[in-house]
Every structure is written in structure tokens, then in C-alpha cells.
Protein backbone atom coordinates (compact mmCIF):
# COMPACT_ATOMS: atom_id res chain seq x y z
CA UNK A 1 2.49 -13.85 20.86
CA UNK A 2 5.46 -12.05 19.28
CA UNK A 3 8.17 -10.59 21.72
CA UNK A 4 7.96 -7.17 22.98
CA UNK A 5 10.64 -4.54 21.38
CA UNK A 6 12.72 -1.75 21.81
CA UNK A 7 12.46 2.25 20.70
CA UNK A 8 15.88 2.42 20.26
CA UNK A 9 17.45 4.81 22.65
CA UNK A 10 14.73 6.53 24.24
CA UNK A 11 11.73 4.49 24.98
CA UNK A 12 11.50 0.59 26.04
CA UNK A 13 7.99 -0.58 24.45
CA UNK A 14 5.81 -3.25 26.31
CA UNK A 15 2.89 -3.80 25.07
CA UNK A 16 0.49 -7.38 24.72
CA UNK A 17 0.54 -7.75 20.86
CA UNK A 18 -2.32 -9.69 19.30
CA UNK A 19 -3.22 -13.43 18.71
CA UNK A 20 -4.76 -11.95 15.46
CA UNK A 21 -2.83 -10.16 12.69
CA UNK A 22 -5.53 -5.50 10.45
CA UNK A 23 -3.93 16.30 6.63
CA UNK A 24 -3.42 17.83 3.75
CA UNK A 25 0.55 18.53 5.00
CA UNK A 26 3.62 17.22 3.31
CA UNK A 27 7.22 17.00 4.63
CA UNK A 28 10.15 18.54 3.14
CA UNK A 29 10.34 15.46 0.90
CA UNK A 30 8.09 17.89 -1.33
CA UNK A 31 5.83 19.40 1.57
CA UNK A 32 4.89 21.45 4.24
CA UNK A 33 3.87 20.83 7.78
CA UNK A 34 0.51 20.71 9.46
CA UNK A 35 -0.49 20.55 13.47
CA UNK A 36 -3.92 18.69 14.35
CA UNK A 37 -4.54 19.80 17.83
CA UNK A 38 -8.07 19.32 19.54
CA UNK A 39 -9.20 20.75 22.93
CA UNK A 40 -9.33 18.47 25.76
CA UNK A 41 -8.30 14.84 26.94
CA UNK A 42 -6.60 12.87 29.77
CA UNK A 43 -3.23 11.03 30.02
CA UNK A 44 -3.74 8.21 32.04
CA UNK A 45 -1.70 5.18 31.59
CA UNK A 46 -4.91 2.81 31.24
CA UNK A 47 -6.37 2.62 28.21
CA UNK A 48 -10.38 1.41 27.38
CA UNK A 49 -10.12 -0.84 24.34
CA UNK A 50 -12.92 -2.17 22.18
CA UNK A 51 -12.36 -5.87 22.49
CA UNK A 52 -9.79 -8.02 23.88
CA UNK A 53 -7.11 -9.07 21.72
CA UNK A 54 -8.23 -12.71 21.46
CA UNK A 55 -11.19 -11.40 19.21
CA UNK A 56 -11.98 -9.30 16.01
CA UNK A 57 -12.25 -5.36 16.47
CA UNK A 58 -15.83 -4.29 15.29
CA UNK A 59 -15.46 -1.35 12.50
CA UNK A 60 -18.83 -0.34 12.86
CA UNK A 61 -17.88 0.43 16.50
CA UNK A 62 -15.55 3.28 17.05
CA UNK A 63 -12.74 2.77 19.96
CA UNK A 64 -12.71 4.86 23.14
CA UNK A 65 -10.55 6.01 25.26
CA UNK A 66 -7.50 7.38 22.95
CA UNK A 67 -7.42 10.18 25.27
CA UNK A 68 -5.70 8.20 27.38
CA UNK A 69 -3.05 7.24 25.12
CA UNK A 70 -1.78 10.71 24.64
CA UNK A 71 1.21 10.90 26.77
CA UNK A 72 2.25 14.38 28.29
CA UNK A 73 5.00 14.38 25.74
CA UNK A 74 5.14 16.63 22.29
CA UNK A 75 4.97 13.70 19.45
CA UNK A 76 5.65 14.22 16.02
CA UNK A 77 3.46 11.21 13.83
CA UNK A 78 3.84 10.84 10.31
CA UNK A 79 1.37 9.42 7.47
CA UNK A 80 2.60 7.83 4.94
CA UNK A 81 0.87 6.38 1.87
CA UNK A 82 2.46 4.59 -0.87
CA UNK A 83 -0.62 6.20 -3.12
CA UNK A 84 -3.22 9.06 -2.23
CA UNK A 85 -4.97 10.39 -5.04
CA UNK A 86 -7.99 9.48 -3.81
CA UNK A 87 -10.81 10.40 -2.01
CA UNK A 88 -10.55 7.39 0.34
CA UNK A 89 -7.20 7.99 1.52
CA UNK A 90 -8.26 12.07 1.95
CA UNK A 91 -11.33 10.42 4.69
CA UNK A 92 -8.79 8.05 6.40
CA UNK A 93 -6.45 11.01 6.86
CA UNK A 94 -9.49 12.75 8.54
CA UNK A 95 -10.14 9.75 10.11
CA UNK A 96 -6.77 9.79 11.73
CA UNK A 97 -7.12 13.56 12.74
CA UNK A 98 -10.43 12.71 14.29
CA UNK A 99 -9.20 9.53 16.68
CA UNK A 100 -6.10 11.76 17.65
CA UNK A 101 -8.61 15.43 18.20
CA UNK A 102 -7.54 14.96 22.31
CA UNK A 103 -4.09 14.59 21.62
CA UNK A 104 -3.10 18.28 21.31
CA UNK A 105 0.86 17.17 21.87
CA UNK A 106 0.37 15.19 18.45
CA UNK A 107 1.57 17.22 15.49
CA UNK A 108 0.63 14.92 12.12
CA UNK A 109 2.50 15.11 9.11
CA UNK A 110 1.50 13.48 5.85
CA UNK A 111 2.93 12.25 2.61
CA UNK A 112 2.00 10.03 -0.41
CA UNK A 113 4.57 8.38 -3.04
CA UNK A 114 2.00 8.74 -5.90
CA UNK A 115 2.59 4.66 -6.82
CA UNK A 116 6.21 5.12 -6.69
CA UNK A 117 8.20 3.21 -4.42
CA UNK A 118 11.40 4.81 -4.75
CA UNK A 119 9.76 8.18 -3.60
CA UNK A 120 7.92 6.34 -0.88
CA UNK A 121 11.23 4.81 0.41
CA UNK A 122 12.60 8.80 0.29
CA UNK A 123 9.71 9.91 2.17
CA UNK A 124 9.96 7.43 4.79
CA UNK A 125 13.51 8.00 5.40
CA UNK A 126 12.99 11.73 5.74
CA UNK A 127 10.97 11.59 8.30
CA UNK A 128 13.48 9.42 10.16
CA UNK A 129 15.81 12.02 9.26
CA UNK A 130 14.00 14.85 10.54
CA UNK A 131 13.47 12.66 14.29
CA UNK A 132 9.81 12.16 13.60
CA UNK A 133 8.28 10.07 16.55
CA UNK A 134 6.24 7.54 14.50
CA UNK A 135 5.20 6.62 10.99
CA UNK A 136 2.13 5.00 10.18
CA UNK A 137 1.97 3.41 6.99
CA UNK A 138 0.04 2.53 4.16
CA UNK A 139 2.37 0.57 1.88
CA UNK A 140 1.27 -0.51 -1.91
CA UNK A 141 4.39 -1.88 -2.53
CA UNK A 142 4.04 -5.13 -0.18
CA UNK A 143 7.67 -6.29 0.63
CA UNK A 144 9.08 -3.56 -1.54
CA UNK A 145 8.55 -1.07 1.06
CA UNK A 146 9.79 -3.19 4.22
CA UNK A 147 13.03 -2.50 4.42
CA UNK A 148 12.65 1.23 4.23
CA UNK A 149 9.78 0.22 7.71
CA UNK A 150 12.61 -1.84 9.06
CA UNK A 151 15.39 0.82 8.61
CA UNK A 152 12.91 3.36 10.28
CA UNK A 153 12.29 0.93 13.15
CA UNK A 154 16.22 0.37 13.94
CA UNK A 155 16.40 3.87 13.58
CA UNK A 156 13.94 4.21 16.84
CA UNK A 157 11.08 4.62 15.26
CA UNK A 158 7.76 3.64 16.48
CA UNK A 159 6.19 2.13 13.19
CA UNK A 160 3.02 0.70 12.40
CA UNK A 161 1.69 -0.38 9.03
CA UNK A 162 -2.30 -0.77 8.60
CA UNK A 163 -3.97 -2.58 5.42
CA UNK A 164 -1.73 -3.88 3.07
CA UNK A 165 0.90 -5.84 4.74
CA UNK A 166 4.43 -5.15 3.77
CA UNK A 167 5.46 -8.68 5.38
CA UNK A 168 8.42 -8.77 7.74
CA UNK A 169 7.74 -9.60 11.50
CA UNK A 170 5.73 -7.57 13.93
CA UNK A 171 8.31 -6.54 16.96
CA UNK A 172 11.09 -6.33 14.68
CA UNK A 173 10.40 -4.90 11.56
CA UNK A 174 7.43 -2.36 13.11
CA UNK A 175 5.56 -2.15 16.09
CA UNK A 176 2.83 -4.51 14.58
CA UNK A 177 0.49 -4.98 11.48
CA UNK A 178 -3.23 -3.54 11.59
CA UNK A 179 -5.48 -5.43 9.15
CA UNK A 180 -9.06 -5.50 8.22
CA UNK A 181 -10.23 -8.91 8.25
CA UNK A 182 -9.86 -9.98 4.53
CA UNK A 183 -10.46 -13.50 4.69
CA UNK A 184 -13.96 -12.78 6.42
CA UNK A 185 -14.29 -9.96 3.19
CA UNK A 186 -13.53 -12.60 0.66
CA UNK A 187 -16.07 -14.99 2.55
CA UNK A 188 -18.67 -12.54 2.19
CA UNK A 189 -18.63 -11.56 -0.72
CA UNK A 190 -18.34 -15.19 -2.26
CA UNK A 191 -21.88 -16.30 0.12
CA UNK A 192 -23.14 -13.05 -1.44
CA UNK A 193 -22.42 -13.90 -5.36
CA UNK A 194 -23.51 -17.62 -4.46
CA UNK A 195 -26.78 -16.71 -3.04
CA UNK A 196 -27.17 -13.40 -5.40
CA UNK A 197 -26.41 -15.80 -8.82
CA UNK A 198 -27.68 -19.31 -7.59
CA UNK A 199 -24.03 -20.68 -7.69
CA UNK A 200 -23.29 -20.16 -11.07
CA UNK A 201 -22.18 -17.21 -13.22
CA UNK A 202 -18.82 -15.40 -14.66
CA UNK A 203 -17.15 -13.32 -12.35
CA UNK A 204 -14.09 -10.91 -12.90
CA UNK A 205 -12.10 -8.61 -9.99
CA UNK A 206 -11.41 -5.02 -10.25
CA UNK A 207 -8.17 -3.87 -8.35
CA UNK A 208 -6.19 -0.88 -7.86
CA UNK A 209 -2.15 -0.09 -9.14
CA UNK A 210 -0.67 -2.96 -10.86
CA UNK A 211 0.37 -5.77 -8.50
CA UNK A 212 -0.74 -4.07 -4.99
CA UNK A 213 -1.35 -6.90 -2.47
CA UNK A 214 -4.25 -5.47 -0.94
CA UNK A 215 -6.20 -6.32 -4.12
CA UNK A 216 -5.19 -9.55 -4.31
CA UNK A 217 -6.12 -10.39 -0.62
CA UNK A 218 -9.57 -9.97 -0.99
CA UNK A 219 -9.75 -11.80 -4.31
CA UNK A 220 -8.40 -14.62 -3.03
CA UNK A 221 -10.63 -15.62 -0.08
CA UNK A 222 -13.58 -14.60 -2.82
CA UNK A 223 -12.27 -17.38 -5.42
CA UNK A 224 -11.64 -20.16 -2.96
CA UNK A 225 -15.08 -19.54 -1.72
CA UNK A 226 -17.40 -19.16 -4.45
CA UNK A 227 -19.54 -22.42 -5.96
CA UNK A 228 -17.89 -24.56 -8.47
CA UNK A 229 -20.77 -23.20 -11.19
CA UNK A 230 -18.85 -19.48 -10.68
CA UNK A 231 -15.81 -18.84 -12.49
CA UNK A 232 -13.23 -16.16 -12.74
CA UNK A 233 -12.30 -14.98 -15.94
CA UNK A 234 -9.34 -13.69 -14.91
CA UNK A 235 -6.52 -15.02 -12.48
CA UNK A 236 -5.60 -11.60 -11.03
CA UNK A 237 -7.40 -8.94 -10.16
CA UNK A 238 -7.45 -6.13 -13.49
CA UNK A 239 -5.36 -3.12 -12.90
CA UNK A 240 -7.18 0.25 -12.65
CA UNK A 241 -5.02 2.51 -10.31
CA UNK A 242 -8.53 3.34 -7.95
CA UNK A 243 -8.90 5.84 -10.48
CA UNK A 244 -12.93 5.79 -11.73
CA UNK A 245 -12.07 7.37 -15.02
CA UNK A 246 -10.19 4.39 -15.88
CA UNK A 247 -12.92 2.35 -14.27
CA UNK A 248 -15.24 3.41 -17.35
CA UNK A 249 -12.39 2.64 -19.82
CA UNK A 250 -11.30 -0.68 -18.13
CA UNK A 251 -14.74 -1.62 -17.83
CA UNK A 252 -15.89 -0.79 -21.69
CA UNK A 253 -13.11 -2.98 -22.84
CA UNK A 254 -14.43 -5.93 -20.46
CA UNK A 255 -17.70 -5.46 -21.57
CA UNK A 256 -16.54 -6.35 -24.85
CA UNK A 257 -14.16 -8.90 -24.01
CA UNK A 258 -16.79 -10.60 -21.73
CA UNK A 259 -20.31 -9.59 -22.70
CA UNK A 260 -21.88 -12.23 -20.49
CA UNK A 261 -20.40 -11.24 -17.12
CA UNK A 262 -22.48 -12.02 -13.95
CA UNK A 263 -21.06 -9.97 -11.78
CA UNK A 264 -18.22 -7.51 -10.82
CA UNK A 265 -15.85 -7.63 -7.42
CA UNK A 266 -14.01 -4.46 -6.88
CA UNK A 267 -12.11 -3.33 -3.98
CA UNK A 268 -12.80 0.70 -4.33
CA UNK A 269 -16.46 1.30 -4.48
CA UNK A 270 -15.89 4.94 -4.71
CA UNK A 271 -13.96 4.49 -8.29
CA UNK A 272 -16.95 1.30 -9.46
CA UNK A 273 -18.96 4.32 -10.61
CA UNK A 274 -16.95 3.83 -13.54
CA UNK A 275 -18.15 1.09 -14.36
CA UNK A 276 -21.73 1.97 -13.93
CA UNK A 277 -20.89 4.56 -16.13
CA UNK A 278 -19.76 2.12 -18.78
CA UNK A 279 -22.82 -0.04 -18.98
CA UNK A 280 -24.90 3.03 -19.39
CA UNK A 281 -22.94 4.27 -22.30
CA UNK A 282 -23.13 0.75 -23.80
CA UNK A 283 -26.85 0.55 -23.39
CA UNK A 284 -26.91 -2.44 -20.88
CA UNK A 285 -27.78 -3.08 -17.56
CA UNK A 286 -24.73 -3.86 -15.25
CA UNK A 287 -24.24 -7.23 -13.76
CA UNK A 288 -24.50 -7.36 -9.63
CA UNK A 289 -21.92 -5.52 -8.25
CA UNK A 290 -20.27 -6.67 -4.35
CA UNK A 291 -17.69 -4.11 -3.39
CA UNK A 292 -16.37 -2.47 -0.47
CA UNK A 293 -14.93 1.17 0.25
CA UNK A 294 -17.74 2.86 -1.24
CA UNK A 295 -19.33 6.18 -1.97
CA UNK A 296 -22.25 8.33 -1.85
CA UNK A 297 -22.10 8.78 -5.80
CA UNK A 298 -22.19 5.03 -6.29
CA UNK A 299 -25.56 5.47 -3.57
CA UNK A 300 -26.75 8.39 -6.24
CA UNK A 301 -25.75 6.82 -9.69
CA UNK A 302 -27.66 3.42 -8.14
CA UNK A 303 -31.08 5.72 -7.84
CA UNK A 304 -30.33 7.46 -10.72
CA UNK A 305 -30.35 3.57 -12.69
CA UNK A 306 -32.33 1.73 -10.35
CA UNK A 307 -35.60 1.81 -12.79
CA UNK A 308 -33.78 0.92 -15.94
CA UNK A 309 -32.12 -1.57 -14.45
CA UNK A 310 -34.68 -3.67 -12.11
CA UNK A 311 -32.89 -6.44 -11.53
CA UNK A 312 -29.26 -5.09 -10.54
CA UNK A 313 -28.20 -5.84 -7.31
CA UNK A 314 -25.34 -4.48 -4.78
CA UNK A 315 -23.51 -4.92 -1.53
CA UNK A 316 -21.15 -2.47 0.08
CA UNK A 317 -19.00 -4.40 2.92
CA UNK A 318 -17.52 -1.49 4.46
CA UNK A 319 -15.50 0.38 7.53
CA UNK A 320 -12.27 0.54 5.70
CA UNK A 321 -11.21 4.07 6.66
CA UNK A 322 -11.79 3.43 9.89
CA UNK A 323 -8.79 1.06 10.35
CA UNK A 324 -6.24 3.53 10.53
CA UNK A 325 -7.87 4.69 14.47
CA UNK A 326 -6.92 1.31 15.63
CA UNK A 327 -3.30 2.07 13.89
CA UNK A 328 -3.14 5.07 15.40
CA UNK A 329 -4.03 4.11 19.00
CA UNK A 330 -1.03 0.76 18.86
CA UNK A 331 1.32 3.18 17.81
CA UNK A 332 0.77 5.77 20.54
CA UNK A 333 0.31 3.17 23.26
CA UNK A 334 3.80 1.51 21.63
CA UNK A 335 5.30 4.85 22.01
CA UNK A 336 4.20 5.81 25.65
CA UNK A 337 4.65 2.10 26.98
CA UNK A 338 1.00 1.80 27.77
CA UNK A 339 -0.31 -1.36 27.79
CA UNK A 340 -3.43 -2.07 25.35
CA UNK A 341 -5.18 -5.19 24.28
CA UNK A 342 -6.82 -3.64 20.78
CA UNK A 343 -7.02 -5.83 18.50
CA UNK A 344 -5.09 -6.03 15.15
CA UNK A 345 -6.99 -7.53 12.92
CA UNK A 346 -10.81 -5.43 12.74
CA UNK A 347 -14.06 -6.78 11.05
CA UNK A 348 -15.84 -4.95 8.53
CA UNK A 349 -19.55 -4.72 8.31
CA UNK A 350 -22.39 -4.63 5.96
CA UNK A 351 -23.84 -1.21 5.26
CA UNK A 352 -25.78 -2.19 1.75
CA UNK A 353 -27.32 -4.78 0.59
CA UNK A 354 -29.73 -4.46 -1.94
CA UNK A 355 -30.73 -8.05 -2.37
CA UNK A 356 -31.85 -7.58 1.49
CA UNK A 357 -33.77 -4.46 0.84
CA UNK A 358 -30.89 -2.94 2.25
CA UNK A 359 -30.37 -0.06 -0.10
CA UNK A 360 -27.83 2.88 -0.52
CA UNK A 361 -28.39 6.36 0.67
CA UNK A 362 -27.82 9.28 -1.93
CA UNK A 363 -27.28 12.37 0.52
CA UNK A 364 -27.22 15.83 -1.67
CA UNK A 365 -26.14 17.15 1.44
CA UNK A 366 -22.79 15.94 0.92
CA UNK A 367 -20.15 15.43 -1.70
CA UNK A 368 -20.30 12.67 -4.22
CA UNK A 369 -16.84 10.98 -3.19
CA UNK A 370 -17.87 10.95 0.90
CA UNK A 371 -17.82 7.93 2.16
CA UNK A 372 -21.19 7.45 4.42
CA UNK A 373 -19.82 4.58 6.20
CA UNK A 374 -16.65 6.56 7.33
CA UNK A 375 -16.81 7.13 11.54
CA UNK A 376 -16.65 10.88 10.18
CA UNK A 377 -19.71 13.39 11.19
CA UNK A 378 -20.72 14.85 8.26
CA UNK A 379 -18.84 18.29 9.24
CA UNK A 380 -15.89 16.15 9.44
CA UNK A 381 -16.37 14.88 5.66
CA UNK A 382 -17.43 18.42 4.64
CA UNK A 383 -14.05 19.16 6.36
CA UNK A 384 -12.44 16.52 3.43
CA UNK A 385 -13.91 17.70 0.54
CA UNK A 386 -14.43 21.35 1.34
């Protein structure tokens, strides 16, 4: 669908792009350097993919055949994210290391702009500067951080954003866009609060740094979905920087704003602990909760409240971290002109659903911020929070 493009000066990319639109090492932007390198793996020039770029890629089933996407020659990859203090981005960054274990001529490089665009623009243009091979990206800033992408791409960079779009067009401004399938998120969540509060109820959203589009993507499909009895008290989603500490103090002034809530949408399970939190210091039960990007505390606090609270209900739609594999695989088939029909736009699945008997797991064995429906093996989140 969109035309093929160039890596300026050194590599011609050809690739089939889609009919569907989805660590710990700094640079010297204010870091140091780490290698990922992993024992064994082939560098043919076909690749397996998961499905055919004429469908959705399944998150709950992990791609194959990256091995063959390697090349034979020494590539320098950078990750970049517009905010990481979190433990979600510290399991997609394992996530990444994990998809690219058999490509020990991959050196990764990381970096996060702490919510400030200015510094993410700086990092991005450093590793241009320093003739790094390709950047993925996670950029919060939307359309603020596309010409920075664009500049890198001219530059001969192989670039691919994953999650929140920073607009532009795919095969000019970057390689190509990897997306989880929002509008399918918003869907399900909506069928969930129709079903879960018989089509009628008061509903707010819980988002991350002010203004982020990710947020707003999922709200959307959610609002135009739900049954005319639902409404959302607010317009936007409300600002809490991912950050569950200000979870519990958004949520304590909502609870007084709107005592009569229904239910909560958030878009960073992992940080809705928060808001558990707040209901139990305010002595009430919280309203149903539908969520994505979850964690095992949320699976442990829901046990721990489960009895005092009989009739609160939850769903998890999940496989966000995984998203960042499929990134990861476009941008090193883009690099190594090896055709690949991946798709770009992936489909997240269910992994609770309380109203189903579907209900969380609270695993002691591991840390309350992993993620249990990462594609990590639990040594690989011990590895992240270790």
C-alpha cells in the first residue's frame, strides 16, 4: 500500500508494507552503552511471519523466525521512549532484548526523555549523530516528535515507531507505524461496561502525561461505543503521568468529585492500584474497573479486597509489551532488505475477566510490578526487576 523507500546511502529497502496500520543503557545524551547478544540463530533471507499482512497479528502469539532477520552485518539499534519511568516500559525493553536474543550482531542502546520533548528530540538526534543503524520509537509527544523521526529517516536511518503514532507517512517519515489494535480495545471495553453495568452508569478515563495520544485512542473507540444510558464525566481522559502514587491522589479527588461513579477505564493497569488504594482509604468499595497493561499487584491487591468488596468486577485486555517484537522484526527486515508480510497493526487479548470467572493470578513468586501477560519467562521478568 504505501511505496517502498530508501536507507539513504547504504541500503535500498523493499519490503510489502501493510494494508493495516500497531536495557538499562543510555547514550551519551546522558548514558552509557549496553550489548544484548544471545547464542545462536540463522541468517536466511526468508523470514516465518505470524500472519499475513491482510490480517491482525495475534499478541497472545509470539512471532517466529527473527533469527532469520539478523543479517550477517554488526547493527547498532536504538530505543527510544519519550517517557520510561515505569515498570511497563522496563518489560517491553526486555521484551525487545528477548525477540532480538539470536541476533548477536545487534548491539541495543536505550534512552527515555522523562516527558520532555525537547530532550527526546536531543536524544533522537544523537543517535543519528553517533551513525546508529535504527531507532525504534515510543513517542508521547504525537506530532511533536515527527520531525525529529523524519530528520532521522533522511538522515538514513531505518526508523520505526510502535504505539502511539507520531503521524507523518509510513515510507517517508519512518519505515512504518506498529500499532496495537485500539479501535478493537475501545470496542471491548465498551461491550464489557455495557454488559458489566446493564447499559447504564457514569464512567470516567484514567490516562497517562497530559495530552499523550495513546490515551486518548483508546478512550475514544470506548465512548463511541458504550450505550446511550453510560456517560462520561469527563471529555478527556484525566492526567496521571502512569505514575500509581498519583493514581491514589487523582483518584481520592474523583471520588469526591463523583461519588457515584460506575466504573473506571484506565490505560496502565499496573499504576490502577492507585486507585484501589483510594477506595480502601475512603472506606468504599471500588466501581468495576476495565483496563489494560496490567500487573501482578493489581492480581494481589484484587485477592487481598475481593471479600470486602463482592461485587467488584475487572477485565485486563492485555499483550501490550509485546508490540515492540513486531517493531523490532519490520525494522530489521527494513534494514537487511528482507521481505516480510508481519503485520502492523496486532490484536490484544483477554487475560482477566472476572465477570467470566476469569480471575487474576497473584504470583509471590514474582515482583508486584511484573506484568504476567508479558511473552517474558518468568527468569526474564526476574531479569527486569532484579
Amino acid at each position: 500500500m504505501q511505496p517502498s523507500m530508501r536507507h539513504a546511502g547504504r541500503h535500498r529497502l523493499w519490503w510489502l508494507t501493510g494494508l493495516l496500520a500497531l536495557a538499562l543503557a543510555f547514550t551519551a545524551c546522558g548514558a552509557d552503552d549496553d550489548s544484548d547478544q544471545a547464542a545462536s540463530g540463522g541468517n536466511d533471507t526468508a523470514a516465518e511471519a505470524p500472519a499475513s499482512e491482510a490480517e491482525l497479528g495475534d499478541l497472545e502469539t509470539l512471532p517466529t523466525g527473527t533469527d532469520k532477520l539478523c543479517g550477517d552485518k554488526p547493527i547498532k539499534l536504538a530505543q527510544v521512549d519519550g517517557f520510561g519511568a515505569n515498570s511497563w516500559r522496563k518489560i517491553v525493553r526486555q521484551e525487545l532484548k528477548s525477540e532480538l536474543a539470536p541476533c548477536t550482531n545487534v548491539t541495543i542502546s536505550y534512552a527515555q526523555a522523562g516527558g520532555d520533548i525537547q530532550k527526546f528530540n536531543t536524544q533522537v538526534n544523537s543517535f543519528v549523530a553517533q551513525g546508529f543503524d535504527i531507532i525504534l520509537a515510543y513517542d508521547d509527544f504525537g506530532e511533536q516528535g515527527l520531525p525529529a523521526l523524519s530528520k532521522a529517516t533522511k538522515a538514513g536511518v531505518t526508523v520505526v515507531p510502535y504505539i502511539s503514532n507520531p503521524g507523518g507517512t509510513p515510507g517517508e517519515d519512518y519505515v512504518e507505524f506498529i500499532d496495537e489494535h485500539r479501535e478493537e480495545v475501545g470496542k471491548t471495553f465498551a461491550e464489557w461496561l455495557n454488559k458489566t453495568l446493564d447499559g447504564k452508569g457514569d464512567v470516567i478515563f484514567l490516562g497517562g502525561i497530559p495530552g499523550n495520544p495513546s490515551s486518548l485512542s483508546f478512550m475514544e473507540p470506548a465512548v463511541a461505543n458504550t450505550d446511550p444510558g453510560i456517560t462520561w464525566v469527563q471529555d478527556k481522559p484525566v492526567d496521571t503521568n502512569w505514575d500509581p502514587a498519583q493514581y491514589t491522589r487523582v483518584t481520592a479527588g474523583l471520588i469526591s468529585k463523583y461519588p457515584d461513579l460506575s466504573a473506571y477505564v484506565s490505560d496502565y493497569g499496573a499504576a490502577t492500584v492507585g486507585s484501589l488504594r483510594a477506595y480502601q482509604n475512603a472506606g468504599k468499595p471500588m466501581p468495576a474497573l476495565a483496563t489494560l497493561a496490567s500487573s501482578n499487584e493489581l492480581g494481589c491487591v484484587y485477592d487481598e479486597v475481593k471479600k470486602d468488596w463482592p461485587d467488584f468486577e475487572m477485565v485486563w485486555v492485555e499483550g501490550t509489551t509485546r508490540v515492540v517484537r513486531w517493531a523490532a522484526r519490520r525494522a530489521l527486515a527494513a534494514f537487511n532488505e528482507i521481505e516480510i508480510d508481519d503485520p502492523t497493526e496486532l490484536k490484544m487479548f483477554p487475560f482477566v475477566d472476572t465477570t467470566a470467572g476469569k480471575e487474576p493470578e497473584c504470583r509471590t513468586d514474582l515482583p508486584p510490578d511484573a506484568d504476567l501477560s508479558s511473552g517474558l519467562t518468568p527468569e526474564e521478568l526476574q531479569e527486569v526487576f532484579g
